[in-house]
N, C-alpha and C. Protein backbone atom coordinates (compact mmCIF):
# COMPACT_ATOMS: atom_id res chain seq x y z
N UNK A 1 20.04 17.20 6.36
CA UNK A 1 18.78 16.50 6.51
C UNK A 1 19.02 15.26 7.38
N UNK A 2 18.10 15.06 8.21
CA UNK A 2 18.24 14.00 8.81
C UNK A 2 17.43 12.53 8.58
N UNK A 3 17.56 11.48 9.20
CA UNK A 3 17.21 10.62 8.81
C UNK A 3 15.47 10.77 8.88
N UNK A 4 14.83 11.48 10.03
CA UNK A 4 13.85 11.62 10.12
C UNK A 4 13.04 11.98 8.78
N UNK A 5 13.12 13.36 8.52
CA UNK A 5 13.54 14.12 7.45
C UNK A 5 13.39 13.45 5.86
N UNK A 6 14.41 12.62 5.87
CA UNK A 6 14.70 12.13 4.59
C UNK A 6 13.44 10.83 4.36
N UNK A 7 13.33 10.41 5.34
CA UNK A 7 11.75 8.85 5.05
C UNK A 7 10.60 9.76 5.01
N UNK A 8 10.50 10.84 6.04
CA UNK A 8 9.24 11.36 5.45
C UNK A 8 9.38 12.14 4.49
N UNK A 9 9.92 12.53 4.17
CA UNK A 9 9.96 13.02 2.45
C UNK A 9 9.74 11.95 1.22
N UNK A 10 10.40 10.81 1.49
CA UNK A 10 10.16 9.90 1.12
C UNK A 10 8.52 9.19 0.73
N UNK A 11 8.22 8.81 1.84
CA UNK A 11 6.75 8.56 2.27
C UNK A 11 6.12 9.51 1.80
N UNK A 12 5.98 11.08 2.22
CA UNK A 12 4.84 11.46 2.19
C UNK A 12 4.83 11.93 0.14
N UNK A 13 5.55 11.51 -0.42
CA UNK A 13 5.11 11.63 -1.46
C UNK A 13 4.70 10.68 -2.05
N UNK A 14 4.04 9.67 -1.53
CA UNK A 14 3.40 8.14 -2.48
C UNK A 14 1.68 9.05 -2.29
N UNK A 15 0.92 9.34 -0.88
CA UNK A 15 -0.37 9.71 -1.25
C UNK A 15 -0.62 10.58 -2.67
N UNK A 16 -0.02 11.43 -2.77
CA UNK A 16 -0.02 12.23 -4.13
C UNK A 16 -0.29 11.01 -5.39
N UNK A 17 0.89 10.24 -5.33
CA UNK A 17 0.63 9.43 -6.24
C UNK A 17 -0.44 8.47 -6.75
N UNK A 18 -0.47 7.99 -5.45
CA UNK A 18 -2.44 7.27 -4.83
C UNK A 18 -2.82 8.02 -5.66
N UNK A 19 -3.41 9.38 -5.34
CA UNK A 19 -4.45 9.89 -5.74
C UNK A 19 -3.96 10.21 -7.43
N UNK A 20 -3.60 10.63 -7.91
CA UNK A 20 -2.87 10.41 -9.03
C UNK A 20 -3.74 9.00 -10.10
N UNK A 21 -3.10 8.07 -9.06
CA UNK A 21 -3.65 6.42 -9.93
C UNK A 21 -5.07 6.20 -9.87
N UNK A 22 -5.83 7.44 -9.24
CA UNK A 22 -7.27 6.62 -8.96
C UNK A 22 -8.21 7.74 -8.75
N UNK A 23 -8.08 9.06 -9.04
CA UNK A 23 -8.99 10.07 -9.27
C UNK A 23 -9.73 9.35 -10.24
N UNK A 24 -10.73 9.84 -10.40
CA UNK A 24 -11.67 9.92 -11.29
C UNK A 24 -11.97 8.58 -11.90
N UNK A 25 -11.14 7.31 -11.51
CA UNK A 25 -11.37 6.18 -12.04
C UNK A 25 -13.07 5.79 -11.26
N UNK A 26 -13.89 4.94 -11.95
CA UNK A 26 -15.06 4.29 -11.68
C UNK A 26 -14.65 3.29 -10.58
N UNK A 27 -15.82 2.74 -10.13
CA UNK A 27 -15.65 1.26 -9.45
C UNK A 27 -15.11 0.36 -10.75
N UNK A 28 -15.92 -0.20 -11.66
CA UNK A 28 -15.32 -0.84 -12.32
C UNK A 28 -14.02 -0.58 -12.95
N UNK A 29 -13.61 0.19 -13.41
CA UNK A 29 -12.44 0.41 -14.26
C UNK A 29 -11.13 0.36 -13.02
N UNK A 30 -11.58 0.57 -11.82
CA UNK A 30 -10.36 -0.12 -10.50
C UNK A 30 -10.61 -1.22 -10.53
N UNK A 31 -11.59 -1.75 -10.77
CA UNK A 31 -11.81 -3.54 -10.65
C UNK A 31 -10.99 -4.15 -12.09
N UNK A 32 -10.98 -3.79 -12.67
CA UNK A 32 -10.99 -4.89 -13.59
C UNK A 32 -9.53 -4.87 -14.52
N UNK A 33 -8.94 -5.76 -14.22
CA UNK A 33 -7.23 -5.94 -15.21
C UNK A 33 -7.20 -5.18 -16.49
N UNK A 34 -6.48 -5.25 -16.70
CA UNK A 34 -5.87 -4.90 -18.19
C UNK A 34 -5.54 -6.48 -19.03
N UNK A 35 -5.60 -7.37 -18.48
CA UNK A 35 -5.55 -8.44 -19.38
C UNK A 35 -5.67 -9.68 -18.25
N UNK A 36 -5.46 -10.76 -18.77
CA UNK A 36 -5.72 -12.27 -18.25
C UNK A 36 -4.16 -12.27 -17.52
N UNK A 37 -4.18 -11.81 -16.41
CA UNK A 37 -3.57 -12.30 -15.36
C UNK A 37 -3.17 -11.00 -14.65
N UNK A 38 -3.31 -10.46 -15.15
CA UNK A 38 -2.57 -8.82 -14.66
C UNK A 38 -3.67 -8.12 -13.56
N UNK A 39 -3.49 -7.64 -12.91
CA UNK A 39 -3.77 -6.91 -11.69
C UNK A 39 -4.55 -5.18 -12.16
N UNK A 40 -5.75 -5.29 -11.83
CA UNK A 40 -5.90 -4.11 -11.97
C UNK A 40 -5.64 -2.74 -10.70
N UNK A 41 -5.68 -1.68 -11.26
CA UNK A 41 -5.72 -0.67 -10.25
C UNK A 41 -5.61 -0.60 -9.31
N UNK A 42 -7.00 -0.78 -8.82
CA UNK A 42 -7.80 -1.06 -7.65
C UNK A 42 -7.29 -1.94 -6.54
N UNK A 43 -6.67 -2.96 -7.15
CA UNK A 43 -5.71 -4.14 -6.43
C UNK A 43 -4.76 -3.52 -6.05
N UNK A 44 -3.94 -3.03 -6.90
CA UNK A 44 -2.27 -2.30 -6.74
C UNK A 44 -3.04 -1.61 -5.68
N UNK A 45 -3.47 -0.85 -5.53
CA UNK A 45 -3.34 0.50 -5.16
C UNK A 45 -3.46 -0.06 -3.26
N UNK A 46 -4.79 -0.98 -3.21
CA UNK A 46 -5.04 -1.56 -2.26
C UNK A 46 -3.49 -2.31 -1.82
N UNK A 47 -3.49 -3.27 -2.36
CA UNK A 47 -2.08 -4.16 -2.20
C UNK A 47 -0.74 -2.77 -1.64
N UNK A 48 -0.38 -2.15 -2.04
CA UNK A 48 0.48 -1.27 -1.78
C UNK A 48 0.18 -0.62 -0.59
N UNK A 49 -0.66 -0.82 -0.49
CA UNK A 49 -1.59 0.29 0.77
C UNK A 49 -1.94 -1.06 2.41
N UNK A 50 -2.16 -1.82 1.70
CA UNK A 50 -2.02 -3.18 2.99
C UNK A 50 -0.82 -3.39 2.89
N UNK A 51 0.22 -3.35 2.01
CA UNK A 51 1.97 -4.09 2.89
C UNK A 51 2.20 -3.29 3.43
N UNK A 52 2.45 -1.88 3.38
CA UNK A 52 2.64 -0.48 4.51
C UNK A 52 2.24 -0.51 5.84
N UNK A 53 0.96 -0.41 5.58
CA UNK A 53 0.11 -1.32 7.07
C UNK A 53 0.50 -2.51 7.93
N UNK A 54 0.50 -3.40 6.72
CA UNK A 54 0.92 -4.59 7.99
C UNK A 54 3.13 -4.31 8.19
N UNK A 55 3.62 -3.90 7.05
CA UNK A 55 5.18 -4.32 7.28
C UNK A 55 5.25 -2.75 8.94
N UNK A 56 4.59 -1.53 8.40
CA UNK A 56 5.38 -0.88 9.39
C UNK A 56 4.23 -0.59 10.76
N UNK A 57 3.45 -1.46 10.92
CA UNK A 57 2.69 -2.02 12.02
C UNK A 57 3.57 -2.97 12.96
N UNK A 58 4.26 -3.99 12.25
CA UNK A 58 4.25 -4.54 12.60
C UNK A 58 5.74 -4.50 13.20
N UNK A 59 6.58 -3.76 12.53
CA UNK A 59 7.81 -3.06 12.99
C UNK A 59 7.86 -1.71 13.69
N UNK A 60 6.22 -1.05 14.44
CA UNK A 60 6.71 -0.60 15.30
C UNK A 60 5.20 -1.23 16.68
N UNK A 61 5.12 -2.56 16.33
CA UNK A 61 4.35 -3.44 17.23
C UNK A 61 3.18 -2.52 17.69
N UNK A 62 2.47 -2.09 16.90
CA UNK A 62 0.75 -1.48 17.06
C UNK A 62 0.10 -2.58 15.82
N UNK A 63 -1.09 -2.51 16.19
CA UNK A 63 -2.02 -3.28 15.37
C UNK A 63 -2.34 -2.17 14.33
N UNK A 64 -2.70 -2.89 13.17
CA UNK A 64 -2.57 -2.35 11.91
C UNK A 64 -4.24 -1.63 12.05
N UNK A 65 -4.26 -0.64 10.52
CA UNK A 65 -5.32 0.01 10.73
C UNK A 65 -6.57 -0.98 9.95
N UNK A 66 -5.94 -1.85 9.32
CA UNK A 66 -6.83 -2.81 8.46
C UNK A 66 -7.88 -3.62 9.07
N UNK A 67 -7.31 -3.70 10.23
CA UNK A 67 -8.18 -4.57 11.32
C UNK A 67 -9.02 -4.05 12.44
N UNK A 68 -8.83 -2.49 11.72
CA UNK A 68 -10.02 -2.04 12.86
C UNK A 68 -10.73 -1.30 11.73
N UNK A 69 -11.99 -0.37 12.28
CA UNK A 69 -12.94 0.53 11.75
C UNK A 69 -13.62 -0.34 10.60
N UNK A 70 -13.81 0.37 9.43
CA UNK A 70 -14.68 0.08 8.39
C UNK A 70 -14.04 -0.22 7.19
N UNK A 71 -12.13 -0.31 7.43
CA UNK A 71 -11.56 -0.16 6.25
C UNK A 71 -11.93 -1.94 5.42
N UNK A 72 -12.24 -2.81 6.05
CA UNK A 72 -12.00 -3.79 5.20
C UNK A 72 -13.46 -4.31 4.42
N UNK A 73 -14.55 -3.77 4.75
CA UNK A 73 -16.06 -3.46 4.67
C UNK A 73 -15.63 -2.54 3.42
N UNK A 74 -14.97 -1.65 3.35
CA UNK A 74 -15.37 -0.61 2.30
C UNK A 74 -14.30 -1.41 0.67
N UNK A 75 -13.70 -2.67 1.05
CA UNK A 75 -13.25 -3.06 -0.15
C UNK A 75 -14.09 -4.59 -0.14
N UNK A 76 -14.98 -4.83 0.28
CA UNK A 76 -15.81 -6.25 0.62
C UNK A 76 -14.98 -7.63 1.01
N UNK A 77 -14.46 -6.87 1.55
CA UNK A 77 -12.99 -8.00 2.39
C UNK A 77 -13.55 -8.37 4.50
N UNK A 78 -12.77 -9.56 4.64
CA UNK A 78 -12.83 -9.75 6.10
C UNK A 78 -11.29 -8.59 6.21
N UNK A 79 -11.31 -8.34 7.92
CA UNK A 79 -10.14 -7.69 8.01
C UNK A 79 -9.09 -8.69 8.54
N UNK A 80 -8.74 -9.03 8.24
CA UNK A 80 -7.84 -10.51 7.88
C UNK A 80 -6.80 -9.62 7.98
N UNK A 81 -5.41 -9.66 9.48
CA UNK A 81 -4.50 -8.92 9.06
C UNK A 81 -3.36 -9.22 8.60
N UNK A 82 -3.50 -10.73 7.89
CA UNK A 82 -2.49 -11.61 7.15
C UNK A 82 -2.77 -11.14 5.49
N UNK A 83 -3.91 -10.60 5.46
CA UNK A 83 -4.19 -10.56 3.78
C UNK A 83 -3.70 -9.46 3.50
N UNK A 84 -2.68 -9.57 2.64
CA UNK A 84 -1.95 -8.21 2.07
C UNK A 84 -1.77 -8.26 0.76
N UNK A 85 -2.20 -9.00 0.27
CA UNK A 85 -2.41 -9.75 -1.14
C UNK A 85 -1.28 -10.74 -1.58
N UNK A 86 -0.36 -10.27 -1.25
CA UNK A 86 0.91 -11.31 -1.51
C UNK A 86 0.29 -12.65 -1.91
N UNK A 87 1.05 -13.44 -3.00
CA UNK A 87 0.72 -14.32 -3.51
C UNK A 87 -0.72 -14.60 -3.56
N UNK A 88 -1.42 -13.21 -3.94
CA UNK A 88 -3.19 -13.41 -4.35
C UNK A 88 -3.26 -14.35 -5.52
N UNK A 89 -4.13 -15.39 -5.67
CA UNK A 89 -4.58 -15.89 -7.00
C UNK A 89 -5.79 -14.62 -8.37
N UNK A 90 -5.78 -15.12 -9.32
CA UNK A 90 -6.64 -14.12 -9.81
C UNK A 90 -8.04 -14.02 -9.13
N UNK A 91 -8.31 -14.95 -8.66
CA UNK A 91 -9.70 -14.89 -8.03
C UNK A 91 -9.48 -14.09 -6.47
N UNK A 92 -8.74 -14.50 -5.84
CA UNK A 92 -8.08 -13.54 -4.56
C UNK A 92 -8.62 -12.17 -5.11
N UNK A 93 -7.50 -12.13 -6.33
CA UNK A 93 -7.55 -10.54 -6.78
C UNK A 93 -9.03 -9.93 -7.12
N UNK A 94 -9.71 -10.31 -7.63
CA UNK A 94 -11.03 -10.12 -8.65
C UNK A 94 -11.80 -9.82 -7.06
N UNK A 95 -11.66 -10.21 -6.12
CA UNK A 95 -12.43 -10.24 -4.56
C UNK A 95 -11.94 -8.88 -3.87
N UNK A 96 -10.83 -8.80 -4.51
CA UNK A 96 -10.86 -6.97 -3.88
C UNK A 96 -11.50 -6.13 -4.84
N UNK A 97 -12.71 -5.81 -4.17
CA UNK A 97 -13.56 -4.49 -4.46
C UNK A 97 -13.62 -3.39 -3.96
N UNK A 98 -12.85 -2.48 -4.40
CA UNK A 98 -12.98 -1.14 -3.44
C UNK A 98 -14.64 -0.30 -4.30
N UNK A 99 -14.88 0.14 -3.27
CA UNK A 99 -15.94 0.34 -3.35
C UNK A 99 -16.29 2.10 -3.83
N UNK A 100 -14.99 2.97 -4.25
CA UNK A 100 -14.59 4.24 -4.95
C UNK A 100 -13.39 4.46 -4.96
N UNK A 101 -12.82 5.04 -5.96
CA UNK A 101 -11.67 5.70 -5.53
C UNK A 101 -11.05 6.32 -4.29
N UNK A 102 -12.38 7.02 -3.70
CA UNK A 102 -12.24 7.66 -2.42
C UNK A 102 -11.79 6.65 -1.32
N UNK A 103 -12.27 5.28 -1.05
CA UNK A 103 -12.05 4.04 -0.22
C UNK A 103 -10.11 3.55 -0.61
N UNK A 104 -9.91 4.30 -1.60
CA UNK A 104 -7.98 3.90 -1.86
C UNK A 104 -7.49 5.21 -1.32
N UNK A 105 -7.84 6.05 -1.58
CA UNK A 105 -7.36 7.29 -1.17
C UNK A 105 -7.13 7.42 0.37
N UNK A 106 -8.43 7.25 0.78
CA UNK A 106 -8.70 7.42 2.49
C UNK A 106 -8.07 6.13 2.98
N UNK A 107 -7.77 5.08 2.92
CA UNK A 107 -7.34 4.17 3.69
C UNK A 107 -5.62 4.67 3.32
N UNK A 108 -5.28 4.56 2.16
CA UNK A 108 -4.28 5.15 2.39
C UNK A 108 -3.54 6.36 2.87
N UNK A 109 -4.38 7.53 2.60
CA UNK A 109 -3.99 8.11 3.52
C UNK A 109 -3.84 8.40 5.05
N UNK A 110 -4.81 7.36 5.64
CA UNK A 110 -4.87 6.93 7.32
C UNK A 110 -3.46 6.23 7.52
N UNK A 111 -2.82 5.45 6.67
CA UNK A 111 -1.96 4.72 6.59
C UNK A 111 -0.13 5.46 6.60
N UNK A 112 -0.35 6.61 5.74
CA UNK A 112 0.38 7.37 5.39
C UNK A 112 0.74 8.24 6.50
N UNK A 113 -0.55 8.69 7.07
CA UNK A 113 -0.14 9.61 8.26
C UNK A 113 0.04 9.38 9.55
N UNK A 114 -0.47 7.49 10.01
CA UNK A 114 0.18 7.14 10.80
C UNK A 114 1.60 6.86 10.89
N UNK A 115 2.20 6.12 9.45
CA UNK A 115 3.64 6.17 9.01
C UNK A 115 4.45 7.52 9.52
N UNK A 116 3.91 8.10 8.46
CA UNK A 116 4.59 10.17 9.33
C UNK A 116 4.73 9.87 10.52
N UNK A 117 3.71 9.42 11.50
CA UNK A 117 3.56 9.59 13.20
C UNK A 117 5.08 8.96 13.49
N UNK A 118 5.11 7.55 12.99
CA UNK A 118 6.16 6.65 13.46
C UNK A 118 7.41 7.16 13.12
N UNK A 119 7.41 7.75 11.41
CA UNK A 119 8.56 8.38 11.39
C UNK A 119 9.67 9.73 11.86
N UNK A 120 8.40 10.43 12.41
CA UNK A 120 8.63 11.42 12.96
C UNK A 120 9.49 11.42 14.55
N UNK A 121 9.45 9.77 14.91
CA UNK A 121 9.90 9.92 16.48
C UNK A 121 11.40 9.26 15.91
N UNK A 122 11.51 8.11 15.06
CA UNK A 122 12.84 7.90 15.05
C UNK A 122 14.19 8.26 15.03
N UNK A 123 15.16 8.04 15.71
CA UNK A 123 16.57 8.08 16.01
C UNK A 123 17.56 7.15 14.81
N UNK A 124 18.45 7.74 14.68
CA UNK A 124 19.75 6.49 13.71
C UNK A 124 19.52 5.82 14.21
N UNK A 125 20.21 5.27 15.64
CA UNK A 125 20.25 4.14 16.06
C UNK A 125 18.74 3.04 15.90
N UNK A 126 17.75 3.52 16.01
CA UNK A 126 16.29 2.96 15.76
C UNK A 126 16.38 2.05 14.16
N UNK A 127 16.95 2.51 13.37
CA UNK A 127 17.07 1.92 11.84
C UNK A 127 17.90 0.51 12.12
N UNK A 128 18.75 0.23 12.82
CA UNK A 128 19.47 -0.93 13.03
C UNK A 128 18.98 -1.75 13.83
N UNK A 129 17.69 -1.56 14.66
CA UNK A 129 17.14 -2.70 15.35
C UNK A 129 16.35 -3.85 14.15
N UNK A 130 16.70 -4.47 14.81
CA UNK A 130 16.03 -6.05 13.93
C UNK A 130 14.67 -6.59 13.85
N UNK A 131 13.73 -6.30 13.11
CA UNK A 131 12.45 -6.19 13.31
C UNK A 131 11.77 -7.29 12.49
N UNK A 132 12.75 -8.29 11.58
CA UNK A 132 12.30 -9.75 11.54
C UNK A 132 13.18 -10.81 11.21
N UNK A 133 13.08 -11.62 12.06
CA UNK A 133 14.23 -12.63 12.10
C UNK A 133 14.48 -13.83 10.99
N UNK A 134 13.04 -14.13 10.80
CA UNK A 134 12.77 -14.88 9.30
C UNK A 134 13.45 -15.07 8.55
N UNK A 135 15.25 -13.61 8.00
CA UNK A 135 15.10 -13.90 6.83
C UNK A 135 17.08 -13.61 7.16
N UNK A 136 17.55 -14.09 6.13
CA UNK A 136 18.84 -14.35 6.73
C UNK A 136 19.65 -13.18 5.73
N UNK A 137 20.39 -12.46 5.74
CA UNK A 137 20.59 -11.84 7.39
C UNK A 137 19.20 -10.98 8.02
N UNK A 138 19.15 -11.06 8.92
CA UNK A 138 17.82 -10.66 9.37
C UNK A 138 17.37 -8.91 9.14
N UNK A 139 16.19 -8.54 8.87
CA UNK A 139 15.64 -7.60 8.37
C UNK A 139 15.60 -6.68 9.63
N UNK A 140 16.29 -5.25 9.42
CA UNK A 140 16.54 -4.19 10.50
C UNK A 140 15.40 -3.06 9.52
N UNK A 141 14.83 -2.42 11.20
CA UNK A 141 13.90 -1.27 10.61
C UNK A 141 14.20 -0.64 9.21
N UNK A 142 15.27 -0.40 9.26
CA UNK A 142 16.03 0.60 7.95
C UNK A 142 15.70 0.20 7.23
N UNK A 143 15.84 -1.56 7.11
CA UNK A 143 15.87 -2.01 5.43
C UNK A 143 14.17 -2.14 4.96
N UNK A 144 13.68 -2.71 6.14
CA UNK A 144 12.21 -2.69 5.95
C UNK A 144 11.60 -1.48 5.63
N UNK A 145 11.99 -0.25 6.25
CA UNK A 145 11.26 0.52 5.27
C UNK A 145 11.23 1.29 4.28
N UNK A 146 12.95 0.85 3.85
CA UNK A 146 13.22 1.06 2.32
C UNK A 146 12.49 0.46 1.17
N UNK A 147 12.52 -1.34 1.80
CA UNK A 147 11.71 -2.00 1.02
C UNK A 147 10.09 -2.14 1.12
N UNK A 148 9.91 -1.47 1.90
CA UNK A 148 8.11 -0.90 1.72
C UNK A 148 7.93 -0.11 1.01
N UNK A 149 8.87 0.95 0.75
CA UNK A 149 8.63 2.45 0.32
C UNK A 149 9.01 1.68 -1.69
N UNK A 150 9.45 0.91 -1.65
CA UNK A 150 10.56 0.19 -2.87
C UNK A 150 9.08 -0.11 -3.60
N UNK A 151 8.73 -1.01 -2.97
CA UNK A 151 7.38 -2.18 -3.10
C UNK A 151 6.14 -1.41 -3.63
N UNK A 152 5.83 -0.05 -2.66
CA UNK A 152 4.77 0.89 -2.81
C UNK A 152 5.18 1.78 -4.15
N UNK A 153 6.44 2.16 -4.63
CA UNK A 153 7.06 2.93 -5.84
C UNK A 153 6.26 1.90 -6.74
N UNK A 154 7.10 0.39 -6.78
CA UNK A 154 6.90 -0.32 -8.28
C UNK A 154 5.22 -0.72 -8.25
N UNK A 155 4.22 -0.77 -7.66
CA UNK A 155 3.07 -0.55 -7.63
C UNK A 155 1.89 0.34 -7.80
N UNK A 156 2.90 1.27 -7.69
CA UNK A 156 2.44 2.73 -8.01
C UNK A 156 2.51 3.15 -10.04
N UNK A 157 3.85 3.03 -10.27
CA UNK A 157 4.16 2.34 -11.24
C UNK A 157 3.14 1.78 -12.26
N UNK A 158 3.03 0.59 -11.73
CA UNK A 158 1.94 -0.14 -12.30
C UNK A 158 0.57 0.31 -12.29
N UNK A 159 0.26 1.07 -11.28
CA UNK A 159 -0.78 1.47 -11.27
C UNK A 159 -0.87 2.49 -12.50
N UNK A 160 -0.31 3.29 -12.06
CA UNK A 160 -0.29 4.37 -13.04
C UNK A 160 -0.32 4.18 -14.85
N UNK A 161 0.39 3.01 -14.97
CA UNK A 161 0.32 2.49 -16.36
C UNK A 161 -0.99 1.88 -16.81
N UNK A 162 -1.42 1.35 -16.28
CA UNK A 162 -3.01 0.74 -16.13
C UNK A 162 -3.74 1.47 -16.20
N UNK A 163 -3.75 2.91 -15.19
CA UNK A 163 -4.43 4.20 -15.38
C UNK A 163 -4.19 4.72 -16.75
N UNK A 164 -2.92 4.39 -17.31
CA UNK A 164 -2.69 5.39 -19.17
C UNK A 164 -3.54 4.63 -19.81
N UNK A 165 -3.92 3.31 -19.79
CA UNK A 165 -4.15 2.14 -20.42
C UNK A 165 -6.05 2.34 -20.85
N UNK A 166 -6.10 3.17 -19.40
CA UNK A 166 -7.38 3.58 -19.65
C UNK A 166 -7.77 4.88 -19.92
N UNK A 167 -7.07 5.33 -19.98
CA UNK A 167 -7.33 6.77 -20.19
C UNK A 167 -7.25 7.18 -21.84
N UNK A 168 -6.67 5.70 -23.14
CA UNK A 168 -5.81 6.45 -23.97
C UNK A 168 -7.12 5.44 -24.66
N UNK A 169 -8.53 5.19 -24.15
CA UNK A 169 -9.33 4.55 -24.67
C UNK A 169 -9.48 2.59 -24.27
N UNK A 170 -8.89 2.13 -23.90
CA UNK A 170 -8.82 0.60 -23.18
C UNK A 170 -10.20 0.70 -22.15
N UNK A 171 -11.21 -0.13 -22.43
CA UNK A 171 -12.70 -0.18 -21.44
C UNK A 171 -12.63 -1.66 -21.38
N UNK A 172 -12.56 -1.28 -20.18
CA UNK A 172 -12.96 -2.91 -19.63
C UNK A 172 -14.33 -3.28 -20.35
């Protein structure tokens, strides 16, 4: 298997999971936490779905999909392509509204299959270029999109637990 190979195998099994965390959920029941400070659904799912976007946008220098079409309209957001939720306050959070399940699904999967696109052309040598300098020792393609794929797992995660949370009787 090659490196190609091995990330999209990787990758293309988080949409499954998406959809997984957010079939059949309501608008509200993606909106709304599981408790006083905690993140619901709807957030994760979004949040996981904007760092993908902006980290491997931005490591292979195309503009992200967040900032074009209708995707940031369909969660009642500006397309702000700094907002990835990172360090959201609860009120930040409570402001992402996706507007169906279908609006997490479809943005992520636009997201997913541009990823495939990018991953599909890379070379070994491509994983060792340095794609942000910021951080000491500096961040090479490779590691970045281990730690996207890392980031999108433990969110998924969470999602999914939030999803048991409601499923086993918990109503907002």
């Amino acid at each position: 298997m090659d490196v190609n190979d091995l990330l999209t195998e990787t990758y293309d099994r988080l949409p499954a999971l998406v959809r997984a965390a957010v079939d059949g959920l309501t608008p509200e029941q993606l909106r709304h936490p599981p408790g006083p400070g905690a993140n619901p659904v709807g957030w994760l799912v979004w949040h996981l779905t904007r760092l993908q976007d902006h980290h491997v946008s931005d490591a292979f220098g195309v503009k992200q999909l967040w900032a074009t079409g209708d995707w940031a309209e369909r969660f009642g957001l500006s397309p702000d392509p700094d907002d990835t939720g990172y360090a959201h306050t609860p009120e930040q959070v409570a402001a992402v509204r996706p507007e169906s399940a279908g609006a997490l699904v479809d943005y992520h999967e636009a997201v997913a299959a541009r990823t495939r696109t990018f991953l599909a052309g890379l070379r070994p040598p491509d994983l060792d270029r340095v794609v942000d300098e910021s951080w000491d020792p500096p961040v090479t393609l490779g590691v970045r999109l281990v730690s996207v794929v890392e980031d999108d797992l433990q969110h998924l995660g969470q999602a999914a637990y939030v999803r048991g949370l409601i499923e086993r009787g918990w109503r907002p």
